[in-house]
C-alpha atoms as a PDB file:
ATOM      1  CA  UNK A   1      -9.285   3.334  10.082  1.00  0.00           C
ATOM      2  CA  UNK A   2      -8.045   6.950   9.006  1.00  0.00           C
ATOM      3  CA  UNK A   3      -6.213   7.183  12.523  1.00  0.00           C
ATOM      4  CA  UNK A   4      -4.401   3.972  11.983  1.00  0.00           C
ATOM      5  CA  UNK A   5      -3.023   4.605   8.352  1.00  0.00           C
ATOM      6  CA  UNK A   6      -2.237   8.142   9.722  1.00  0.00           C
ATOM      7  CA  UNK A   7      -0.316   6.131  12.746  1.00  0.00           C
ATOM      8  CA  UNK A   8       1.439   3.727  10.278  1.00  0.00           C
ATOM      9  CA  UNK A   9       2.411   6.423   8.265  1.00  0.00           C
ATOM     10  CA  UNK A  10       3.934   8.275  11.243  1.00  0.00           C
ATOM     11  CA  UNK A  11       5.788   5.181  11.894  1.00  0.00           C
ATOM     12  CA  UNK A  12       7.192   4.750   8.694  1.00  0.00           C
ATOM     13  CA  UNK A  13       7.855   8.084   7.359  1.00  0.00           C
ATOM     14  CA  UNK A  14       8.266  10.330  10.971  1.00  0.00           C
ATOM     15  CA  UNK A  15       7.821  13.739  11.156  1.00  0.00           C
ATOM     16  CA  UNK A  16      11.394  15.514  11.861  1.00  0.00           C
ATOM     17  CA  UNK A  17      12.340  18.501  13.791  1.00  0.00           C
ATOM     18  CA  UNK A  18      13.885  20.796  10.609  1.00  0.00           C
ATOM     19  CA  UNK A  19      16.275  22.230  12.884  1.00  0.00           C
ATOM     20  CA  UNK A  20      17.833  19.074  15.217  1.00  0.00           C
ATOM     21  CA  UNK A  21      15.705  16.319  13.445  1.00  0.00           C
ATOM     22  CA  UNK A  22      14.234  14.568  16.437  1.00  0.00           C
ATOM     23  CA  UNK A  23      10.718  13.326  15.884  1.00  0.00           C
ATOM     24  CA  UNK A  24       7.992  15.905  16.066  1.00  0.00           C
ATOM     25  CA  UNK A  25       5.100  15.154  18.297  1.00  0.00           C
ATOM     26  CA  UNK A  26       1.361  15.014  16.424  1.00  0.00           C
ATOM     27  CA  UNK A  27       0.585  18.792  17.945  1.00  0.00           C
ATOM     28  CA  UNK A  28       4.349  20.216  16.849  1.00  0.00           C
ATOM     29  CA  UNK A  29       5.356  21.434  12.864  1.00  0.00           C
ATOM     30  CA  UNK A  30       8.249  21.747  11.633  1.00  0.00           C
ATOM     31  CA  UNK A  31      10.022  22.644  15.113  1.00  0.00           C
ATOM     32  CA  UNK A  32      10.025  20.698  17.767  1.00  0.00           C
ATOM     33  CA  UNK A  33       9.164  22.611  21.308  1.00  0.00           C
ATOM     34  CA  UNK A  34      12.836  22.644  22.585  1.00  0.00           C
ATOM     35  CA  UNK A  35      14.599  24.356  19.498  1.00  0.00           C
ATOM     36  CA  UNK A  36      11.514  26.633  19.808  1.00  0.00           C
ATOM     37  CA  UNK A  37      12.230  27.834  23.048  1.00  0.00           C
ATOM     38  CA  UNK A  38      15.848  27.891  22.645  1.00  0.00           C
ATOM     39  CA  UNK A  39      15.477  30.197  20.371  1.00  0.00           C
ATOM     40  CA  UNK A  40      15.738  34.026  21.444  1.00  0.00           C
ATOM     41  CA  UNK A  41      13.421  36.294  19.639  1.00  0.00           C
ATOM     42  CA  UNK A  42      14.948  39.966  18.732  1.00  0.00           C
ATOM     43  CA  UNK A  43      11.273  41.335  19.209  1.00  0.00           C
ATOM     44  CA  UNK A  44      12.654  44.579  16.745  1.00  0.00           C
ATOM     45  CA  UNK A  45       8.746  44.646  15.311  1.00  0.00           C
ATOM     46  CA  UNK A  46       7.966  46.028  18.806  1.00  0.00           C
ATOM     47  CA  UNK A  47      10.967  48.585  18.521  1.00  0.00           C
ATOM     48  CA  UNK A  48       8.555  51.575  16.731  1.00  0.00           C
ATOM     49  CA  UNK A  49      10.589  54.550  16.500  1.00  0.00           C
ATOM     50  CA  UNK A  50      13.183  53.217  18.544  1.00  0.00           C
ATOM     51  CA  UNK A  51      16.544  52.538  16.989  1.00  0.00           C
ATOM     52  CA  UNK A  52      17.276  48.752  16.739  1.00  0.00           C
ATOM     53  CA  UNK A  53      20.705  47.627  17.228  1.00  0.00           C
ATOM     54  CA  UNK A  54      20.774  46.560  13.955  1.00  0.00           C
ATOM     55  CA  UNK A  55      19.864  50.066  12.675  1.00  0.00           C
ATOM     56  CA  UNK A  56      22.923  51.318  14.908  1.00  0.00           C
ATOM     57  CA  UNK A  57      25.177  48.677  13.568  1.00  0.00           C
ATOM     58  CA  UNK A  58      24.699  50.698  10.129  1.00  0.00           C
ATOM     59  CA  UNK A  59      25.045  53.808  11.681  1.00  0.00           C
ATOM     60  CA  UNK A  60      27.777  56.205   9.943  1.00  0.00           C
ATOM     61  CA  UNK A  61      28.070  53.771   6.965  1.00  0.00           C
ATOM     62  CA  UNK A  62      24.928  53.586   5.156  1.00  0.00           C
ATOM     63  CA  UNK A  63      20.817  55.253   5.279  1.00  0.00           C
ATOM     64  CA  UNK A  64      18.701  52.560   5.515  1.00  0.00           C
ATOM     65  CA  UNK A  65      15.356  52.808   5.597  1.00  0.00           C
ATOM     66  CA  UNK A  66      14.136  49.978   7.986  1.00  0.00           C
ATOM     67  CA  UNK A  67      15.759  47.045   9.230  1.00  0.00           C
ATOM     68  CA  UNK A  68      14.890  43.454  10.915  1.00  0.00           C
ATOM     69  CA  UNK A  69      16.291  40.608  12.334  1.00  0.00           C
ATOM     70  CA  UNK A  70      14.218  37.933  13.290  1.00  0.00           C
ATOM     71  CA  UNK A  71      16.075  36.288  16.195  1.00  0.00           C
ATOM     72  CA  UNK A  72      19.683  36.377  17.805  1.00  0.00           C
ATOM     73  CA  UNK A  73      21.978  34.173  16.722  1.00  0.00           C
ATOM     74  CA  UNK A  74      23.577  32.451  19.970  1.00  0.00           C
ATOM     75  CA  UNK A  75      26.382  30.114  19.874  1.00  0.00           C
ATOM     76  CA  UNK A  76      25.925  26.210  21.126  1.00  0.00           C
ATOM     77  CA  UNK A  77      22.110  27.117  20.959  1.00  0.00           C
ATOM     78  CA  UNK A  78      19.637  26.364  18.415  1.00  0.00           C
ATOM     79  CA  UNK A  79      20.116  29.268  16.262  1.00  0.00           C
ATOM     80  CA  UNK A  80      23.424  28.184  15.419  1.00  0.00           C
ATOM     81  CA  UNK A  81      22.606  24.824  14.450  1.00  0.00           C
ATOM     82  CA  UNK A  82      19.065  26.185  12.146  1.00  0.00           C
ATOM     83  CA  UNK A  83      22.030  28.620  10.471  1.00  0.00           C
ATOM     84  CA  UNK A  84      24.337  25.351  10.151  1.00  0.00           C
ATOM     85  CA  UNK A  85      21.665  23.409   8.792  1.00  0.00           C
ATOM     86  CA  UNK A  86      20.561  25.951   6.222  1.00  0.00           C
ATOM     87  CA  UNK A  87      23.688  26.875   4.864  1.00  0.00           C
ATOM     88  CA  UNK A  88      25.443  23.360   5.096  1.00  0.00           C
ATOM     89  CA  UNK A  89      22.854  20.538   5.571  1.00  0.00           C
ATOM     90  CA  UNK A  90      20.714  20.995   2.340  1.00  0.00           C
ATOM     91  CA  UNK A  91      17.759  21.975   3.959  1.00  0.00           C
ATOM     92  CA  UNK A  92      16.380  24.930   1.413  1.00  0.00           C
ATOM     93  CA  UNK A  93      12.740  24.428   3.745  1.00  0.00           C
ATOM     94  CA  UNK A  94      14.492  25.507   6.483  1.00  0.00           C
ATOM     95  CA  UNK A  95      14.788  28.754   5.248  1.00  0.00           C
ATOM     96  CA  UNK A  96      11.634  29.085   3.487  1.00  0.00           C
ATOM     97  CA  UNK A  97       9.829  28.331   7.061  1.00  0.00           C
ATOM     98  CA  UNK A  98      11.557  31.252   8.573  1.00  0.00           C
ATOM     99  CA  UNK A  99      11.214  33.341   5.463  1.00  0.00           C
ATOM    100  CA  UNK A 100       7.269  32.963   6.314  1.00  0.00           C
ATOM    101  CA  UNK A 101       7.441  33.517   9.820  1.00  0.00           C
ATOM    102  CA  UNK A 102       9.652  36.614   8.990  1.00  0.00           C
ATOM    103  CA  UNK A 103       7.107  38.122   6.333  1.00  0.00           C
ATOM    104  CA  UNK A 104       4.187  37.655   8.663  1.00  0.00           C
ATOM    105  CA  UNK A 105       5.871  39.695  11.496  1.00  0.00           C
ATOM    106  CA  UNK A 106       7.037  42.421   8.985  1.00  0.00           C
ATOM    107  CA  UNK A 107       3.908  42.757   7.425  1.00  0.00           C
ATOM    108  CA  UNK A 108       2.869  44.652  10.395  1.00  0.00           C
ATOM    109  CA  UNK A 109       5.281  46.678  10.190  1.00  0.00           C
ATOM    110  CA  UNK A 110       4.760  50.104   8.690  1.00  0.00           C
ATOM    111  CA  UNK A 111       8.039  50.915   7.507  1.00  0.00           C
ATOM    112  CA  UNK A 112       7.947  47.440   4.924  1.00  0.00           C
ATOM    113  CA  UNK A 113       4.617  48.611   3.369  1.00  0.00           C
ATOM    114  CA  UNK A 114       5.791  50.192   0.293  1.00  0.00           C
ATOM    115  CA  UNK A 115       7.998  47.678  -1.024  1.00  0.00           C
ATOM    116  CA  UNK A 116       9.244  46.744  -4.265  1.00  0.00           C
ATOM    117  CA  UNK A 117      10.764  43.615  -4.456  1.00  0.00           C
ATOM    118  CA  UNK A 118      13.202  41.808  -2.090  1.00  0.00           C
ATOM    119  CA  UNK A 119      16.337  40.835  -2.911  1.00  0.00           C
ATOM    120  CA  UNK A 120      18.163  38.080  -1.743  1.00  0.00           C
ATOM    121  CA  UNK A 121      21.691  38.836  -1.191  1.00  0.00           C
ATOM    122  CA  UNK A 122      23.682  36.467  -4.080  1.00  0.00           C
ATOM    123  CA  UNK A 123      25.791  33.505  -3.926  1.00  0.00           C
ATOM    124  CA  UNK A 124      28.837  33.287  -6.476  1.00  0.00           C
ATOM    125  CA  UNK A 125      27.567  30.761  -9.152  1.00  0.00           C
ATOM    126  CA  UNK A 126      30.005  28.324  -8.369  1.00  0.00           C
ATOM    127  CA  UNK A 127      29.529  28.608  -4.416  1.00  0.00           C
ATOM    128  CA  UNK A 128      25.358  28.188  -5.368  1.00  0.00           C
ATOM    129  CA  UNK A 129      26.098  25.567  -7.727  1.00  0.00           C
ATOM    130  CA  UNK A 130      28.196  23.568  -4.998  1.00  0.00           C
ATOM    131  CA  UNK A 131      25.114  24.080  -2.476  1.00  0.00           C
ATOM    132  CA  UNK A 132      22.347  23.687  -4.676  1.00  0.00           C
ATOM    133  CA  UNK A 133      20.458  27.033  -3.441  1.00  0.00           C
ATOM    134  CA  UNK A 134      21.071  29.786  -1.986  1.00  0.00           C
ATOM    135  CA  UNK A 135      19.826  30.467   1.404  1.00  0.00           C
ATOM    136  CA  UNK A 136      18.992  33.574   1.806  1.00  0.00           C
ATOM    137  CA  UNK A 137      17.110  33.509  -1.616  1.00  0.00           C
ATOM    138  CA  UNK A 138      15.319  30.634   0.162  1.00  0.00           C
ATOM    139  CA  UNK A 139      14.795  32.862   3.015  1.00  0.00           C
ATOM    140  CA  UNK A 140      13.099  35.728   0.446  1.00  0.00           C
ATOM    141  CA  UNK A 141      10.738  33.182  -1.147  1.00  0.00           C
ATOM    142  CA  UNK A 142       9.372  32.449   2.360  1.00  0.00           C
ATOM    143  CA  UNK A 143       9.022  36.107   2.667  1.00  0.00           C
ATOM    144  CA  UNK A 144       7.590  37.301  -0.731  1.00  0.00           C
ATOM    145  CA  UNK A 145       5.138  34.113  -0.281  1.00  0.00           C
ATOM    146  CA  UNK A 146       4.070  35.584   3.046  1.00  0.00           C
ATOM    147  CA  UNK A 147       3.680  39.270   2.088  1.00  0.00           C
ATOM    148  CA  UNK A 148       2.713  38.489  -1.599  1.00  0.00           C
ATOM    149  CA  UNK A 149       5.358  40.880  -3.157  1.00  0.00           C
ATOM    150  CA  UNK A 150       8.198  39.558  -5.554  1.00  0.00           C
ATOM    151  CA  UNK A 151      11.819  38.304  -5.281  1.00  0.00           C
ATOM    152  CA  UNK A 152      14.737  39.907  -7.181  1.00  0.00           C
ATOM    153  CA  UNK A 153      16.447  37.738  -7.836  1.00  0.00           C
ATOM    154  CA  UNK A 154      18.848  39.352 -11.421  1.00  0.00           C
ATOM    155  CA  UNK A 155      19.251  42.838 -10.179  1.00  0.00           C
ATOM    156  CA  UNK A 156      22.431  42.347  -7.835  1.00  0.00           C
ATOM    157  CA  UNK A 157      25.239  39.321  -9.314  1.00  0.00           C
ATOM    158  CA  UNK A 158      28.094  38.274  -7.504  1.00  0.00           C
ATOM    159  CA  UNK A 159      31.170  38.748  -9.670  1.00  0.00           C
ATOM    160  CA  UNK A 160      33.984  37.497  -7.031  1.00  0.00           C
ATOM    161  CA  UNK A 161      34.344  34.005  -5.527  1.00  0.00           C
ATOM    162  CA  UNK A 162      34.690  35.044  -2.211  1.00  0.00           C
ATOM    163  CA  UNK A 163      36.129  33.117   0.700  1.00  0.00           C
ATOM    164  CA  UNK A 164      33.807  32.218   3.750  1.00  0.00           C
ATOM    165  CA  UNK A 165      33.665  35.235   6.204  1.00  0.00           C
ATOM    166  CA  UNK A 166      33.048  33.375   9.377  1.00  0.00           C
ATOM    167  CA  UNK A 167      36.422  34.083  10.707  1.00  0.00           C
ATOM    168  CA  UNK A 168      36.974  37.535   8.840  1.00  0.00           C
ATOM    169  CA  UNK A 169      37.356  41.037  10.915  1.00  0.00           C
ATOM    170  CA  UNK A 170      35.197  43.515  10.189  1.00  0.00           C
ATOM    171  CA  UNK A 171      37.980  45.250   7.685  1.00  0.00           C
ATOM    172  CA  UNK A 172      38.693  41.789   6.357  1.00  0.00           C
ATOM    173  CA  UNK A 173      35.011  41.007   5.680  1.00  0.00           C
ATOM    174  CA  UNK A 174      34.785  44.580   4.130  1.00  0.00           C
ATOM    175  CA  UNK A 175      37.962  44.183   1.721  1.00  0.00           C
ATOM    176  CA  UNK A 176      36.849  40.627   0.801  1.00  0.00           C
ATOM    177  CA  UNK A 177      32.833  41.411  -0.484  1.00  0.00           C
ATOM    178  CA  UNK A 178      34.452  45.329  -1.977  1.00  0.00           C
ATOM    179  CA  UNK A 179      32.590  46.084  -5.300  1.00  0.00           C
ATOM    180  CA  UNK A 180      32.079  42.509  -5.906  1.00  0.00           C
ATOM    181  CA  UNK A 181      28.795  43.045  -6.618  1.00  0.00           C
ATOM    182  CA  UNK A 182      27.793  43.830 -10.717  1.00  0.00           C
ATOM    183  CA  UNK A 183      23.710  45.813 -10.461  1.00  0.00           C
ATOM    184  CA  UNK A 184      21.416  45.921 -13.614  1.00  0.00           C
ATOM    185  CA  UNK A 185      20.044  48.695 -14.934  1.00  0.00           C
ATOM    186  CA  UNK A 186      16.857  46.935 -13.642  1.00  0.00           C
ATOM    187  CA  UNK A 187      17.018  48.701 -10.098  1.00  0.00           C
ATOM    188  CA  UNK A 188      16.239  52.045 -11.791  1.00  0.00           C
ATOM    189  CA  UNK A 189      12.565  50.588 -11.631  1.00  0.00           C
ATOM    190  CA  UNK A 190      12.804  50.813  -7.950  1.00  0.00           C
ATOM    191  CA  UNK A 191      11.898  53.299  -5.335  1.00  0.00           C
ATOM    192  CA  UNK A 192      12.091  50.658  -1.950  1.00  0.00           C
ATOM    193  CA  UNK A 193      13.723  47.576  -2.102  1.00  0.00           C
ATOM    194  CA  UNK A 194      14.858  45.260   0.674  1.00  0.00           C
ATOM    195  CA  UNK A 195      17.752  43.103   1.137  1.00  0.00           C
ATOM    196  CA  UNK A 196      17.311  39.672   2.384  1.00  0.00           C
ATOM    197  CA  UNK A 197      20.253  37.256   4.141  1.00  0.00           C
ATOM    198  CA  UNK A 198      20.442  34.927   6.331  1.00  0.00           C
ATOM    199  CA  UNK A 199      22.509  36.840   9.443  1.00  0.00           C
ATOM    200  CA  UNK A 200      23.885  39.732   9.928  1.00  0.00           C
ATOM    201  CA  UNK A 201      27.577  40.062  11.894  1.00  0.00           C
ATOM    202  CA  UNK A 202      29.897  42.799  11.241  1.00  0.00           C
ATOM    203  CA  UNK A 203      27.282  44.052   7.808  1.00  0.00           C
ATOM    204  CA  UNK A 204      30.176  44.054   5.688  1.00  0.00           C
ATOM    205  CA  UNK A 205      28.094  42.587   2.857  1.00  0.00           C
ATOM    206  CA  UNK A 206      24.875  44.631   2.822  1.00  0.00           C
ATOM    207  CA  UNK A 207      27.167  47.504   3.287  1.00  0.00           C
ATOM    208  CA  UNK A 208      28.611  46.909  -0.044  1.00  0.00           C
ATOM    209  CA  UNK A 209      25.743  45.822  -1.979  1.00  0.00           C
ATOM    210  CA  UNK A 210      24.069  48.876  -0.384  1.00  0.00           C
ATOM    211  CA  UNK A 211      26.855  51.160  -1.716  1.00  0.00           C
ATOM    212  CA  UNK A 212      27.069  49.405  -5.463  1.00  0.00           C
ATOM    213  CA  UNK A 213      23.191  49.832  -5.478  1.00  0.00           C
ATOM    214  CA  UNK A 214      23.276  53.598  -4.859  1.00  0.00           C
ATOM    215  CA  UNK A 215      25.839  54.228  -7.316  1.00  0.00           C
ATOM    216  CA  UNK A 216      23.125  53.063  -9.763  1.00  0.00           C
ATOM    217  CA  UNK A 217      19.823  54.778  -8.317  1.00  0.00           C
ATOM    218  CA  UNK A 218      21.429  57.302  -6.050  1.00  0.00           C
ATOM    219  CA  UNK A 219      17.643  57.939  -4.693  1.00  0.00           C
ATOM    220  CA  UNK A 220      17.024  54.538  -3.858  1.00  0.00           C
ATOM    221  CA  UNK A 221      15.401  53.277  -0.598  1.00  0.00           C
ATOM    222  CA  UNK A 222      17.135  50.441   0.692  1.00  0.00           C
ATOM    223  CA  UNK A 223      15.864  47.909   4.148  1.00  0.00           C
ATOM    224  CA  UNK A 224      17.365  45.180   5.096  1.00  0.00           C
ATOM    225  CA  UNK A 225      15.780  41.671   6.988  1.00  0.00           C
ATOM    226  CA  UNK A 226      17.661  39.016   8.078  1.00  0.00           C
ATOM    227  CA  UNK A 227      16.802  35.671   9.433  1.00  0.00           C
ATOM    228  CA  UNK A 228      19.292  36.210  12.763  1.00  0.00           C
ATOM    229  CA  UNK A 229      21.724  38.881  13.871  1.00  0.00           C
ATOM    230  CA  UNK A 230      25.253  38.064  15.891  1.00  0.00           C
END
């Protein structure tokens, strides 16, 4: 009898890939096996000492103190349409799944064991208002829920409306997120914190919260994580 309401249910309320939202199979959650092995896995967790290309991207611009990016992000492949769907589709679990996947993997990690807080990086109000959340603070509850540490989520605002940087150079990206960023005196508090968004490209925009953030606590130990890297 249990079975059968379980099958109704299933009938009228299907389970849904989060990612392409074809119907999950009873053994699948949340993503179905095809986006899952579309996906291609950076692996940087297994990277130890090695430098991460991530960690070179920085290289020359800003000290970080650890970095990771949880898979590539690969155009006309599922990546693309799980960014797509975070940022554009109003799907807030989407990020919060991967936030959890994320803080399991870095959790292992020696380099993310004395942690602060994690910061997500900030949406304008108006551009968070529009959405309804912002992702990569989505992304950072997933995290902090995994790793039991807490989200940040006052010390960094977002003074500047920005304009999208998805067809920005790296010098345009850099001259459009410039000291847009306003920090608290909150980050004082801090020794290690880590920066949280959803992909990295050119790192324009950690680069300049980085920079605004070391103004303030010149000391300050600063990681980054992101959900996929270009």
């Amino acid at each position: 009898m249990i079975q059968l309401f379980a099958d109704l249910g299933h009938l009228i309320f299907p389970n849904l890939c989060i990612a392409c939202e074809n119907e999950l199979s009873r053994s699948e959650k949340h993503l179905c096996a095809f986006c899952e092995s579309d996906l291609t896995y950076t692996n940087f967790h297994h990277f130890d000492n090695e430098a991460t290309p991530v960690d070179k991207l920085f290289w020359g611009r800003i000290a970080l103190t650890a970095t990771y990016s949880h898979v590539f992000f690969e155009k006309n492949k599922a990546s693309q349409n799980i960014l797509f769907n975070l940022k554009y589709k109003n799907k807030p679990q989407l990020g919060v799944y991967f936030g959890t996947k994320i803080g399991a993997t870095i959790a292992q990690m020696d380099k993310f064991q004395n942690v602060d807080a994690f910061i997500p990086i900030p949406l304008h109000p108006k551009k968070a208002f529009i959405r309804g959340y912002n992702q990569s603070e989505m992304i950072a509850k997933g995290i902090c829920e995994a790793v039991n540490k807490k989200m940040d989520t006052s010390t960094i605002r977002r003074t500047h409306h920005t304009e999208t940087q998805t067809k920005k150079s790296r010098f345009q990206r850099w001259d459009n997120v410039n000291e847009k960023f306003k920090i608290s005196d909150k980050v004082l508090n801090y020794n290690h914190v880590v920066l949280v968004d959803d992909v990295i490209t050119t790192g324009s925009t950690i680069e300049s919260v980085a920079v605004a953030l070391r103004k303030k606590n010149p000391s300050l130990s600063i990681s980054v994580v992101t959900l996929a890297v270009a």
